[in-house]
C-alpha atoms as a PDB file:
ATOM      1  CA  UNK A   1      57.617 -60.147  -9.030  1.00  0.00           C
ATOM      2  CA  UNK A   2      59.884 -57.506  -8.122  1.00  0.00           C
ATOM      3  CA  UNK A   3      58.540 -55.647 -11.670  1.00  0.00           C
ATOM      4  CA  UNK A   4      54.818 -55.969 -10.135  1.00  0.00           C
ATOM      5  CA  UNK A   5      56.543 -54.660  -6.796  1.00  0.00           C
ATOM      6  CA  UNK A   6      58.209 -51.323  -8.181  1.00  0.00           C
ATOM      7  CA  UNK A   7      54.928 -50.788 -10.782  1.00  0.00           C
ATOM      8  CA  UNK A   8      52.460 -51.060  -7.380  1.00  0.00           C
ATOM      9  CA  UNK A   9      54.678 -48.631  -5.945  1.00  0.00           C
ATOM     10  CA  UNK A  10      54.484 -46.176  -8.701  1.00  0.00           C
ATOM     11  CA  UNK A  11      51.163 -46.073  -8.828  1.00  0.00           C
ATOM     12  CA  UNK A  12      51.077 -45.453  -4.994  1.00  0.00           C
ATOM     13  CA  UNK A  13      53.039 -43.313  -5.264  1.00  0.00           C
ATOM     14  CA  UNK A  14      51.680 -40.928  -7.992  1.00  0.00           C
ATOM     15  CA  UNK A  15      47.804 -41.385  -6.549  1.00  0.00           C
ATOM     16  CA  UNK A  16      49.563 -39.745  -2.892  1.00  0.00           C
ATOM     17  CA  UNK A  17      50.528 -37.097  -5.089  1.00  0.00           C
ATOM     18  CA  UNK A  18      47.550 -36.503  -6.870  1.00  0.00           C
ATOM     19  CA  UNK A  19      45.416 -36.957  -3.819  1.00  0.00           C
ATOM     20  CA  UNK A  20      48.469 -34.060  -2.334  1.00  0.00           C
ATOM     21  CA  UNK A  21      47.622 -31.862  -5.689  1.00  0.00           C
ATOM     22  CA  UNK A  22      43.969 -32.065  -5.102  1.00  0.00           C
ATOM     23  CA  UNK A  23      43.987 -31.624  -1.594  1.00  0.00           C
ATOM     24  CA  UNK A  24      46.062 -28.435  -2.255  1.00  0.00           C
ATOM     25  CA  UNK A  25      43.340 -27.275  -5.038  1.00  0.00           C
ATOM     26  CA  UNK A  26      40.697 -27.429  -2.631  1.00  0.00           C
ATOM     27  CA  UNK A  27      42.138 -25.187  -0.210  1.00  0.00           C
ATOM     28  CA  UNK A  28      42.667 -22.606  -3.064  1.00  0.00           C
ATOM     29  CA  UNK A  29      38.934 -22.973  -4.150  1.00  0.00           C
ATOM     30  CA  UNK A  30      38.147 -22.555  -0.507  1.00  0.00           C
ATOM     31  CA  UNK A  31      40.123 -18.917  -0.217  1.00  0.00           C
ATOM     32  CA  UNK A  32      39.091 -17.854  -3.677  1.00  0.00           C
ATOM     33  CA  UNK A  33      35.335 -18.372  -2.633  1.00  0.00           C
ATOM     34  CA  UNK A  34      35.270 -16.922   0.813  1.00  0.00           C
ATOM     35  CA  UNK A  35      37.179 -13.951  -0.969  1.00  0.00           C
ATOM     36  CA  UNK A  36      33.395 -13.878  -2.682  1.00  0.00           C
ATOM     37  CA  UNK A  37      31.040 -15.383   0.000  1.00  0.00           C
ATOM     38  CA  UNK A  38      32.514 -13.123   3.127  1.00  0.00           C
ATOM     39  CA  UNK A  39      31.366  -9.983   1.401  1.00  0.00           C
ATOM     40  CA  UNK A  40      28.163 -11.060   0.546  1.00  0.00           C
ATOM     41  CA  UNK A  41      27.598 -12.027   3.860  1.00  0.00           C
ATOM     42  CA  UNK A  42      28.117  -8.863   5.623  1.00  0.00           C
ATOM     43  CA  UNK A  43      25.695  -7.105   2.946  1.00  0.00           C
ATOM     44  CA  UNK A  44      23.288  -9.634   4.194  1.00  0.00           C
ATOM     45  CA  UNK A  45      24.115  -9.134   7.725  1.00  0.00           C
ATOM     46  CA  UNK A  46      23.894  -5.464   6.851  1.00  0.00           C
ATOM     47  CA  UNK A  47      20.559  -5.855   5.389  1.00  0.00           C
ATOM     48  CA  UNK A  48      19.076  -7.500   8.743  1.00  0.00           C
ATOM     49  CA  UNK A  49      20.622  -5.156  10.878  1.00  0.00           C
ATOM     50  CA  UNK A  50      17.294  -2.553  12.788  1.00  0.00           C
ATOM     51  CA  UNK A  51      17.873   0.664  12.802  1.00  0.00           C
ATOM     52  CA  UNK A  52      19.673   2.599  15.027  1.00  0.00           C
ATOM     53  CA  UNK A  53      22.192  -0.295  15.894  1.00  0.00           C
ATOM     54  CA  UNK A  54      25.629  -0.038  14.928  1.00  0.00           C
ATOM     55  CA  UNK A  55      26.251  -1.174  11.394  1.00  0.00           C
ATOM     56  CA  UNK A  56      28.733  -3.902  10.972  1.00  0.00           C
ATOM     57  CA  UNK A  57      28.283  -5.925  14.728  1.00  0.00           C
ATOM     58  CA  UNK A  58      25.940  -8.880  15.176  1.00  0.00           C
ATOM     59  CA  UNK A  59      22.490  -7.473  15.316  1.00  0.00           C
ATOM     60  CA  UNK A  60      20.529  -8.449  18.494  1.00  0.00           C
ATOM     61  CA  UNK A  61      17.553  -9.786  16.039  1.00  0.00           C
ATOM     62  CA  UNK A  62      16.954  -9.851  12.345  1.00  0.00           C
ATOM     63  CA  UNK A  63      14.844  -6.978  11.254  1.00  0.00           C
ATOM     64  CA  UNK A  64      12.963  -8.194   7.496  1.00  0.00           C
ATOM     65  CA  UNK A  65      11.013  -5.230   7.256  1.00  0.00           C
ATOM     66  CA  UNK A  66      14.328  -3.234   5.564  1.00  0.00           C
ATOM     67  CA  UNK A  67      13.508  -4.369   2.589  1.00  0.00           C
ATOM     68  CA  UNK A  68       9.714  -3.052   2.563  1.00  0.00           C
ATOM     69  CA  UNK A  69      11.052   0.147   3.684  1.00  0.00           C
ATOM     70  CA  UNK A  70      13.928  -0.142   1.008  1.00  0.00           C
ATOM     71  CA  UNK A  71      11.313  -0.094  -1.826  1.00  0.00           C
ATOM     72  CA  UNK A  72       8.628   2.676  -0.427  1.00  0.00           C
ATOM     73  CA  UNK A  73      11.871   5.092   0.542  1.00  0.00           C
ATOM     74  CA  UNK A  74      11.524   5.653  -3.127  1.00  0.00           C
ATOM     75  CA  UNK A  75       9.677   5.204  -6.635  1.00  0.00           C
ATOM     76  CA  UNK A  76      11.297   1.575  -7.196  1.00  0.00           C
ATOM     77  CA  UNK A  77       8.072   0.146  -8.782  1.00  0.00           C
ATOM     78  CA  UNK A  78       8.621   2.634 -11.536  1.00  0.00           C
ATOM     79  CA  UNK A  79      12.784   2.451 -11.037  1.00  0.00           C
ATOM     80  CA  UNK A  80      12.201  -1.638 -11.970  1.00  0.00           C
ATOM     81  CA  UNK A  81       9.801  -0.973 -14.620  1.00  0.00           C
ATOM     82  CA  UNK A  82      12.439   0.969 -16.457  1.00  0.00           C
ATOM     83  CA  UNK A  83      15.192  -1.113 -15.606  1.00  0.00           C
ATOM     84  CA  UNK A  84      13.409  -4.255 -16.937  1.00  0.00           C
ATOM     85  CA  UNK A  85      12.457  -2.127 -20.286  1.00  0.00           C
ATOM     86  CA  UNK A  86      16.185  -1.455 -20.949  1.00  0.00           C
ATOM     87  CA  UNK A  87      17.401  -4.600 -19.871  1.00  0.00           C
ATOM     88  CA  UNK A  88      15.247  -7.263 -21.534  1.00  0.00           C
ATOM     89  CA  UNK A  89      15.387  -4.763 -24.954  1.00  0.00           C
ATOM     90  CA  UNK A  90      19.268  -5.049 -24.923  1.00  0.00           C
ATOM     91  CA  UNK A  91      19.090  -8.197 -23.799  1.00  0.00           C
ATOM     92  CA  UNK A  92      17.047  -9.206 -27.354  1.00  0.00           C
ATOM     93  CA  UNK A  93      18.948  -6.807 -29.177  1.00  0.00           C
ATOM     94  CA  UNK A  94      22.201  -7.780 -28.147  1.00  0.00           C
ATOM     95  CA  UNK A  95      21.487 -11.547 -29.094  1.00  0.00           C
ATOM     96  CA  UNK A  96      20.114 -10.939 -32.304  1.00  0.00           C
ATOM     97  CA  UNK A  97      22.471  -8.265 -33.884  1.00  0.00           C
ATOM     98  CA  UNK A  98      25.271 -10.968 -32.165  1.00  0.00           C
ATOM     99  CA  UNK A  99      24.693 -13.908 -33.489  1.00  0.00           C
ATOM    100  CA  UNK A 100      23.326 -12.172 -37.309  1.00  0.00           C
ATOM    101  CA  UNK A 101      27.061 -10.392 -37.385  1.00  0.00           C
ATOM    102  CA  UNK A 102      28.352 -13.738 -35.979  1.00  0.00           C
ATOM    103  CA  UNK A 103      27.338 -15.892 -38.559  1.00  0.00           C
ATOM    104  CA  UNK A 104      27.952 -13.535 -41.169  1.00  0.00           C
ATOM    105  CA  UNK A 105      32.246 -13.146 -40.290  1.00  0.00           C
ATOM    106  CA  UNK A 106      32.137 -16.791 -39.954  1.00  0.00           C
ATOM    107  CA  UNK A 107      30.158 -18.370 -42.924  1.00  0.00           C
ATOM    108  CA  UNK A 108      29.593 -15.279 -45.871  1.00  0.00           C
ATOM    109  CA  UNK A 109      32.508 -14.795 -48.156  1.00  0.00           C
ATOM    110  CA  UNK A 110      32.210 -10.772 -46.871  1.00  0.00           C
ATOM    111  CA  UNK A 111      35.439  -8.947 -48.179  1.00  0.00           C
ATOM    112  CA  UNK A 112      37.012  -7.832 -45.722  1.00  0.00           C
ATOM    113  CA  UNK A 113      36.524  -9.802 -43.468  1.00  0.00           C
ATOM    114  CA  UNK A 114      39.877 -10.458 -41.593  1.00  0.00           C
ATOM    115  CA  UNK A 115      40.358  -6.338 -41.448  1.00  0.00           C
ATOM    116  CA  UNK A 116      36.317  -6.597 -39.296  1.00  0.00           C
ATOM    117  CA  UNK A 117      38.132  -9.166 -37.029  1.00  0.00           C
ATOM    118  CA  UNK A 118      40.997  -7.580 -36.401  1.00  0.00           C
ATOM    119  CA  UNK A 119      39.015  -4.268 -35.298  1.00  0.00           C
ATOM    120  CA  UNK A 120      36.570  -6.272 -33.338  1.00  0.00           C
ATOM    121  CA  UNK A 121      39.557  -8.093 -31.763  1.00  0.00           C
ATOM    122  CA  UNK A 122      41.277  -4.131 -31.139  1.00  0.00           C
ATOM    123  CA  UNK A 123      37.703  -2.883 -29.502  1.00  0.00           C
ATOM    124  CA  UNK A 124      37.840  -5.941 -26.861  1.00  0.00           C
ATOM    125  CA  UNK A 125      40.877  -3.713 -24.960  1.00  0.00           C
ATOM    126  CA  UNK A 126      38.783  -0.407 -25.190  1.00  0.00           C
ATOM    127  CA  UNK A 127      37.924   0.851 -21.545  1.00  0.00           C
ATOM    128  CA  UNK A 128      34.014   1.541 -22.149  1.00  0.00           C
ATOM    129  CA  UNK A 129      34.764   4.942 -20.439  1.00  0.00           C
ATOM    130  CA  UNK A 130      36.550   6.080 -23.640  1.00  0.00           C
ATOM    131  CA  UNK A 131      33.403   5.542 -25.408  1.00  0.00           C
ATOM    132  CA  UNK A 132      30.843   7.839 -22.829  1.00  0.00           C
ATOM    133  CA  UNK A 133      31.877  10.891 -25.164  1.00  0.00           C
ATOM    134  CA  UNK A 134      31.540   9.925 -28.448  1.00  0.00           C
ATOM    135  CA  UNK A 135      27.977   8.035 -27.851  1.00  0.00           C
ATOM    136  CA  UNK A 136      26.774  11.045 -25.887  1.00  0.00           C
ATOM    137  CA  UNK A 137      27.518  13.191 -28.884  1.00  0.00           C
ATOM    138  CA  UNK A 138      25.324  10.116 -31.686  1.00  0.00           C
ATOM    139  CA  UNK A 139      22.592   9.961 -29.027  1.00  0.00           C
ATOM    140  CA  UNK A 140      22.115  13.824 -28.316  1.00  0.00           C
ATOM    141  CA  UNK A 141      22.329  14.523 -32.174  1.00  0.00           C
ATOM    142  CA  UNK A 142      20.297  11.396 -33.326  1.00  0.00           C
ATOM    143  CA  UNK A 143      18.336  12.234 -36.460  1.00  0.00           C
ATOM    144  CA  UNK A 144      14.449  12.667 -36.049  1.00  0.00           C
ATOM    145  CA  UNK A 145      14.187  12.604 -32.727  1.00  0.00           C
ATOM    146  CA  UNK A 146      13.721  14.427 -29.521  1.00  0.00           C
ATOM    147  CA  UNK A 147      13.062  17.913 -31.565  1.00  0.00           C
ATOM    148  CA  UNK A 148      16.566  17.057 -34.004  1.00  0.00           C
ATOM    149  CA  UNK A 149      15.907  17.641 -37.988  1.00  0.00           C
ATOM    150  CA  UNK A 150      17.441  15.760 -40.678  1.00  0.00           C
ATOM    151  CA  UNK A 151      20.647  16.316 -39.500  1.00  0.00           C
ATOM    152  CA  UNK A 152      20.528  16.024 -35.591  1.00  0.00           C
ATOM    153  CA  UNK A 153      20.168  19.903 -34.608  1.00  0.00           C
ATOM    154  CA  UNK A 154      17.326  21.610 -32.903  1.00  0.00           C
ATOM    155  CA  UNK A 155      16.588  19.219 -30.174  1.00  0.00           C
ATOM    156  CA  UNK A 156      17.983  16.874 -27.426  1.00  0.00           C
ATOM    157  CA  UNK A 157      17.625  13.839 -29.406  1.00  0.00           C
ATOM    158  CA  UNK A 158      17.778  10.226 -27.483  1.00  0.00           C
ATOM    159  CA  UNK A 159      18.569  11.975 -24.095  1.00  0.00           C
ATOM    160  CA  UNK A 160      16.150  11.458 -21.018  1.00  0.00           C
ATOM    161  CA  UNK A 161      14.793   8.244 -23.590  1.00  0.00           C
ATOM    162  CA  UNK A 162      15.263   4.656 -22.603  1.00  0.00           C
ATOM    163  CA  UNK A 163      16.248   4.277 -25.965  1.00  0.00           C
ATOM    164  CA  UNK A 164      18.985   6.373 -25.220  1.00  0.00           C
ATOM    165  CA  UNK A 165      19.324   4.632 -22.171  1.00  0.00           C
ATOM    166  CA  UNK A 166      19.881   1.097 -24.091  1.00  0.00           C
ATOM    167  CA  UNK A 167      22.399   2.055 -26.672  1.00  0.00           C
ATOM    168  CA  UNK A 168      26.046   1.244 -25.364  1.00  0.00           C
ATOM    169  CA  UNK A 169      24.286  -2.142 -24.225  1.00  0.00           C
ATOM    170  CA  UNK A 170      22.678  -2.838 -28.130  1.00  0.00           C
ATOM    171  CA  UNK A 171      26.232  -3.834 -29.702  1.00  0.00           C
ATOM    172  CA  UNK A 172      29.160  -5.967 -27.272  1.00  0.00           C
ATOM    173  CA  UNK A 173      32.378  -6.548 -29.731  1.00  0.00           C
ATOM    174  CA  UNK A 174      32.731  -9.328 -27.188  1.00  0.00           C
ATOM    175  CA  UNK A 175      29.729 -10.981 -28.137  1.00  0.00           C
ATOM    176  CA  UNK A 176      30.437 -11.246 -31.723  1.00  0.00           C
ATOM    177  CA  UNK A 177      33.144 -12.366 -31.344  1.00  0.00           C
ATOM    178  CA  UNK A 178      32.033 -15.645 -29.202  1.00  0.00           C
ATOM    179  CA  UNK A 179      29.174 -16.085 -31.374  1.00  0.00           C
ATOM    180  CA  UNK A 180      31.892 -15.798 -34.885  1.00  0.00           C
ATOM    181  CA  UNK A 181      34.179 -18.441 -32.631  1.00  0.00           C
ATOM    182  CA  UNK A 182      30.683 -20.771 -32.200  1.00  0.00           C
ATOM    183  CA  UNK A 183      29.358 -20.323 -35.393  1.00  0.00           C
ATOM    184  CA  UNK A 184      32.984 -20.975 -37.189  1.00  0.00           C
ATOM    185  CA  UNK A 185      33.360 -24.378 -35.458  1.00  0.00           C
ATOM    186  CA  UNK A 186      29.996 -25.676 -37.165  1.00  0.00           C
ATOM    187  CA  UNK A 187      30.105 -27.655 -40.398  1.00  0.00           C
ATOM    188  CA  UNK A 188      29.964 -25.850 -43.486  1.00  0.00           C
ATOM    189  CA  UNK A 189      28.360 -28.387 -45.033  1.00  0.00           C
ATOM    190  CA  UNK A 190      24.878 -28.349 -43.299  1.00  0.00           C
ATOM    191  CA  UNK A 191      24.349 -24.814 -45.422  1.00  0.00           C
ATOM    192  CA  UNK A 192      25.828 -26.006 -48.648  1.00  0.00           C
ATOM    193  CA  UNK A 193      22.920 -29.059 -48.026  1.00  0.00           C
ATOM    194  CA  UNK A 194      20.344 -26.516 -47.488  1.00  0.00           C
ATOM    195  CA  UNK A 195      21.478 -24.421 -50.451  1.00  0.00           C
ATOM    196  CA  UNK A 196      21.088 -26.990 -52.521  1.00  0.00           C
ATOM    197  CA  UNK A 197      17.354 -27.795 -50.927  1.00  0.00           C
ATOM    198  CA  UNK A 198      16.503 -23.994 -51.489  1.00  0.00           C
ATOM    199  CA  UNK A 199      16.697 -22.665 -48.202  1.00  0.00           C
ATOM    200  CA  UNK A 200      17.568 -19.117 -48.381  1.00  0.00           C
ATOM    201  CA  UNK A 201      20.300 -17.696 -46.275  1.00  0.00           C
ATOM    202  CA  UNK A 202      17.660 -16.254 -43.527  1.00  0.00           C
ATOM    203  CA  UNK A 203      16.489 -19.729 -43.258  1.00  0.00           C
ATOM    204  CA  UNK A 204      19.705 -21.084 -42.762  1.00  0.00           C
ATOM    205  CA  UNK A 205      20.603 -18.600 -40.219  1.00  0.00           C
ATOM    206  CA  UNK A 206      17.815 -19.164 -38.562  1.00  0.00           C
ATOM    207  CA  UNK A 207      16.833 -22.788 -38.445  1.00  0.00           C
ATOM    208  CA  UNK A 208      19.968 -24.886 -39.057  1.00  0.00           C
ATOM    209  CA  UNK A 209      22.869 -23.241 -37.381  1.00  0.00           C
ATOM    210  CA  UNK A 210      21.432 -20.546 -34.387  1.00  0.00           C
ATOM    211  CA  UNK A 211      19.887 -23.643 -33.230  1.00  0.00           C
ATOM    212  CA  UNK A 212      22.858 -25.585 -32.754  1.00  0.00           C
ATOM    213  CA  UNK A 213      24.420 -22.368 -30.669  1.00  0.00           C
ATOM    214  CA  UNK A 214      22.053 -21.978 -28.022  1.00  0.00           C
ATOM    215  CA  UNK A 215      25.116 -22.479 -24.915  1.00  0.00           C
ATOM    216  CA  UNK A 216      26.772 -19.339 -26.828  1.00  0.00           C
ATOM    217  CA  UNK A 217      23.165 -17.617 -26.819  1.00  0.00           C
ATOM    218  CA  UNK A 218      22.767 -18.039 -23.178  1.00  0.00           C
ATOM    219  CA  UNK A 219      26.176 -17.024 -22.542  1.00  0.00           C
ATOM    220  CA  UNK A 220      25.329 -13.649 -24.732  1.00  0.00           C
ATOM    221  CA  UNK A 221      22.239 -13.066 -22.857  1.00  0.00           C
ATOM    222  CA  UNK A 222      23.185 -13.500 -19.190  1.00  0.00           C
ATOM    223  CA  UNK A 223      26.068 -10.898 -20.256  1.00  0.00           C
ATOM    224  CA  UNK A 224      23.897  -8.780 -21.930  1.00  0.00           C
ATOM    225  CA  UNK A 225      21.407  -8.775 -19.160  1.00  0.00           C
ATOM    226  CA  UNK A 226      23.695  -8.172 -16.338  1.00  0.00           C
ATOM    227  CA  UNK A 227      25.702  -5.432 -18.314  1.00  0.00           C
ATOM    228  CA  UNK A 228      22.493  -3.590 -18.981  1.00  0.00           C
ATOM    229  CA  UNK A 229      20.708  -4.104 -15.339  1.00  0.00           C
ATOM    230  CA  UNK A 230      23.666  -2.729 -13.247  1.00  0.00           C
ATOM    231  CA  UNK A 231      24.860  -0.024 -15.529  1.00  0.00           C
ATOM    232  CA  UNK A 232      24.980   3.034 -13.513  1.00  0.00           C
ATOM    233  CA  UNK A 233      27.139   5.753 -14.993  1.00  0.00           C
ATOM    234  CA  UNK A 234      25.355   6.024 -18.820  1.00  0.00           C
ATOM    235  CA  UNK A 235      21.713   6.206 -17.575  1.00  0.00           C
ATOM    236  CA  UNK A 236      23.667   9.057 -15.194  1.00  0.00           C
ATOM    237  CA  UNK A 237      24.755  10.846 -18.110  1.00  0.00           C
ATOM    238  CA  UNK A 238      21.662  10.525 -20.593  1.00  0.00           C
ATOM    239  CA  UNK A 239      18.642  11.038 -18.225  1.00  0.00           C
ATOM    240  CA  UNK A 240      17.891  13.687 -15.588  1.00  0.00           C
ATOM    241  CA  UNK A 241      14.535  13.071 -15.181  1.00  0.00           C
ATOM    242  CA  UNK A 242      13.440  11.279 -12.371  1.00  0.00           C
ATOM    243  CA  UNK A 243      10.693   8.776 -13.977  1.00  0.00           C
ATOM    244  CA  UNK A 244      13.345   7.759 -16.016  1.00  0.00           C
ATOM    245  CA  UNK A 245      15.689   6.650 -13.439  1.00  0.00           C
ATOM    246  CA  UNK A 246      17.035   2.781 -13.516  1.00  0.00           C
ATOM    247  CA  UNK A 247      17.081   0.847  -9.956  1.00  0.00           C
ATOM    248  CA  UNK A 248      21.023   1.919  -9.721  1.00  0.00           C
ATOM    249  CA  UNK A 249      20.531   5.268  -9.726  1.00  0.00           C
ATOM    250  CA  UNK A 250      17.539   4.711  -7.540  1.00  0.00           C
ATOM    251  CA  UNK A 251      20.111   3.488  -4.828  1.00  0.00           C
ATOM    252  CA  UNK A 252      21.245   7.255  -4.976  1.00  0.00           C
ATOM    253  CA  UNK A 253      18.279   7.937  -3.002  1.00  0.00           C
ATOM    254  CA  UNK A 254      19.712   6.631   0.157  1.00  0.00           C
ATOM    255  CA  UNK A 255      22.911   8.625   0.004  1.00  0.00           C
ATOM    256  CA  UNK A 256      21.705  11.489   2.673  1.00  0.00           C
ATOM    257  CA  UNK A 257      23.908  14.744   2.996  1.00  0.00           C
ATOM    258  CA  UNK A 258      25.113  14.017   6.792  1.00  0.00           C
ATOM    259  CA  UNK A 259      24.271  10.333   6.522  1.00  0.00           C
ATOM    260  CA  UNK A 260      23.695   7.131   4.860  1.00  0.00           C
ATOM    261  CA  UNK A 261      21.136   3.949   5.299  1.00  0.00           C
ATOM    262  CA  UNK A 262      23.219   1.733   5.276  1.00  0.00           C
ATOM    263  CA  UNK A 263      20.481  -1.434   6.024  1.00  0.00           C
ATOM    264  CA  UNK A 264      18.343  -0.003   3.685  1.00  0.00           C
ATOM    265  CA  UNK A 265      20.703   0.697   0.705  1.00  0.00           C
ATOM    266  CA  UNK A 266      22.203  -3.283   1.415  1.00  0.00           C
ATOM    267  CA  UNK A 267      18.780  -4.623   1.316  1.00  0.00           C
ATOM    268  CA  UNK A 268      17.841  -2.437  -1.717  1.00  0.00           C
ATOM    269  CA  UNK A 269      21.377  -4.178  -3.385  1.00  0.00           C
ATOM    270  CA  UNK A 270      20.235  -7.917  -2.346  1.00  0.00           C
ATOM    271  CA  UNK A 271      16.700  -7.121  -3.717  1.00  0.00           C
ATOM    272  CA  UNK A 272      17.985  -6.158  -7.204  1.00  0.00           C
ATOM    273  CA  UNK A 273      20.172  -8.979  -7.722  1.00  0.00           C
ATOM    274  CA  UNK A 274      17.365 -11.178  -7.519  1.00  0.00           C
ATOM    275  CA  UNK A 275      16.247 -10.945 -11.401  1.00  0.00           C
ATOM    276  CA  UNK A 276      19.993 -11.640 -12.377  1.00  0.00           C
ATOM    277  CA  UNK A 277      20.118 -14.806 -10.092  1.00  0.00           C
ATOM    278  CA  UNK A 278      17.039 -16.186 -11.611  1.00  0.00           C
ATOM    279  CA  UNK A 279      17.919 -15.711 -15.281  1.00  0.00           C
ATOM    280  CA  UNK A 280      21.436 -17.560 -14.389  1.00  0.00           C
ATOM    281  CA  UNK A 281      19.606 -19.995 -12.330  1.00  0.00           C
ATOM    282  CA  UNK A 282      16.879 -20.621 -15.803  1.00  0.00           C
ATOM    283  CA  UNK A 283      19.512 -21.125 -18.082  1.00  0.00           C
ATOM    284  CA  UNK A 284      22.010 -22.437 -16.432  1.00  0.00           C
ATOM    285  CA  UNK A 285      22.650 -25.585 -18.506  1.00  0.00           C
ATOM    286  CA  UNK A 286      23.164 -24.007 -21.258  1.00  0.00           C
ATOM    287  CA  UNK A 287      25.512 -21.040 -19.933  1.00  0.00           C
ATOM    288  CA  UNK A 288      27.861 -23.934 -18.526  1.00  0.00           C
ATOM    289  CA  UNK A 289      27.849 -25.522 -21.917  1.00  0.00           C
ATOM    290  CA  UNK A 290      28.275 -22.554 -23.002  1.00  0.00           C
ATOM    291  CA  UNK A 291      31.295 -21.822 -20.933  1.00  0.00           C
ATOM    292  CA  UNK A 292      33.147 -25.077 -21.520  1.00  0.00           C
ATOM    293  CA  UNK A 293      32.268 -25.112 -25.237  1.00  0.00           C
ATOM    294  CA  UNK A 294      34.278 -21.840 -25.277  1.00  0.00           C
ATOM    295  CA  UNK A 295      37.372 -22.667 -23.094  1.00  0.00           C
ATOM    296  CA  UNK A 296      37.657 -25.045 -25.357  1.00  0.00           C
ATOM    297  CA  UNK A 297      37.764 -23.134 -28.736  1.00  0.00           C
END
């Protein structure tokens, strides 16, 4: 009895201190996600706020027309239009050049392929700043194209192009490496089966393994997506034409010299995050699988 006693005890006691631990978690959750929610809020609040009222009080009434203004301030039909272009390209780009050099450093005797790794692995810490140079230099000297000959002289090449636009956003190190990680944890012996059925190595690719990586596909293209939407400072560089401006540098538009709209520029913002939301909010099964499948690994 007195065993039973002390063992009830125990178990009292460590449930008060999980229930302790957990309460304690849930206050942390709580500060880490009004560190997130608070700002969003006041770009909201921003948003509503009529004009001519101070920016940043309590408005005296919610004015919804600031984002029908936001949109005819400027050319954002055309803005969008590009932005979707070079966003959806990358986006199909990204995941298919991914998961192809994916499955290759996982499952294709390649020689050399611990030296590819180890440089993928070394481009992960790379600032993409560092990089702004270098591709400026490939895209404005890109054979064939934009007036360039044979050898990349004589014209402007891939600038003021939304292919120009999409090429820092057509390769992510950090995608092939996630897809190498998925790909590497699948059985070998599904495409030694196949092999053996005469499936050819495209077939296998495509029909017995991608399909078994679709959380690491979703995972590719919400990050491809989002990189490509909000990218601001290469579409800066490469274009200064104005029909070929993306919806960030369409924000630009509501920097005035003496002033800025403030209510328009936030509602402009919430407006633009909308496609991102949606695409997260579609695949969202599969980017949480995704996710855990990868914490895991």
């Amino acid at each position: 009895m007195a065993a039973g006693a002390s063992e009830l005890r125990a178990h009292a006691t460590r449930k008060d201190t999980g229930e302790r631990s957990l309460s304690i978690f849930q206050a942390i959750a709580m500060m880490v996600t009004a560190l997130y929610a608070v700002p969003m809020l006041y770009i909201v609040l921003v948003a509503l706020t009529p004009n001519g009222e101070w920016i940043g009080s309590w408005p005296s009434r919610f004015d919804l027309s600031n984002f029908s203004n936001a949109f005819l301030s400027a050319d954002f039909l055309r803005f969008f239009l590009n932005s979707a272009v070079v966003a959806i390209g990358c986006t199909i780009l990204q995941v298919l050049l991914s998961c192809a050099a994916g499955y290759a450093l996982a499952m294709l005797p390649i020689r050399g392929r611990g030296l590819m790794m180890l440089l993928l692995i070394a481009l992960l810490v790379v600032p993409p700043e560092v990089s702004i140079v270098p591709l400026f230099v490939m895209v404005s000297h890109f054979p064939l194209a934009g007036g360039n000959d044979l050898f990349g002289l004589g014209g402007q090449g891939l600038l003021n192009t939304l292919p120009g636009i999409m090429v820092p956003h057509i390769v992510s190190a950090l995608a092939i490496f996630l897809m190498r990680q998925f790909y590497i944890s699948l059985p070998h012996e599904l495409g030694d089966a196949a092999r053996v059925d005469g499936a050819g190595e495209f077939r296998i690719f495509f029909e017995i393994y991608t399909p078994l990586v679709k959380p690491a596909v979703a995972v590719v293209g919400v990050f491809a997506f989002q990189s490509a939407w909000n990218d601001f400072i290469w579409p800066l560089v490469t274009t200064s034409s104005n029909d070929l401006r993306t919806l960030q540098l369409g924000l630009t538009v509501f920097f005035q010299e003496n002033s800025t709209q403030w209510n328009l520029l936030m509602a402009a913002v919430l407006s633009i995050s909308v496609p991102i939301v949606m695409m997260f909010l579609l695949i969202q099964r599969y980017f949480q699988e995704g996710a855990l499948a990868g914490a895991i690994k």
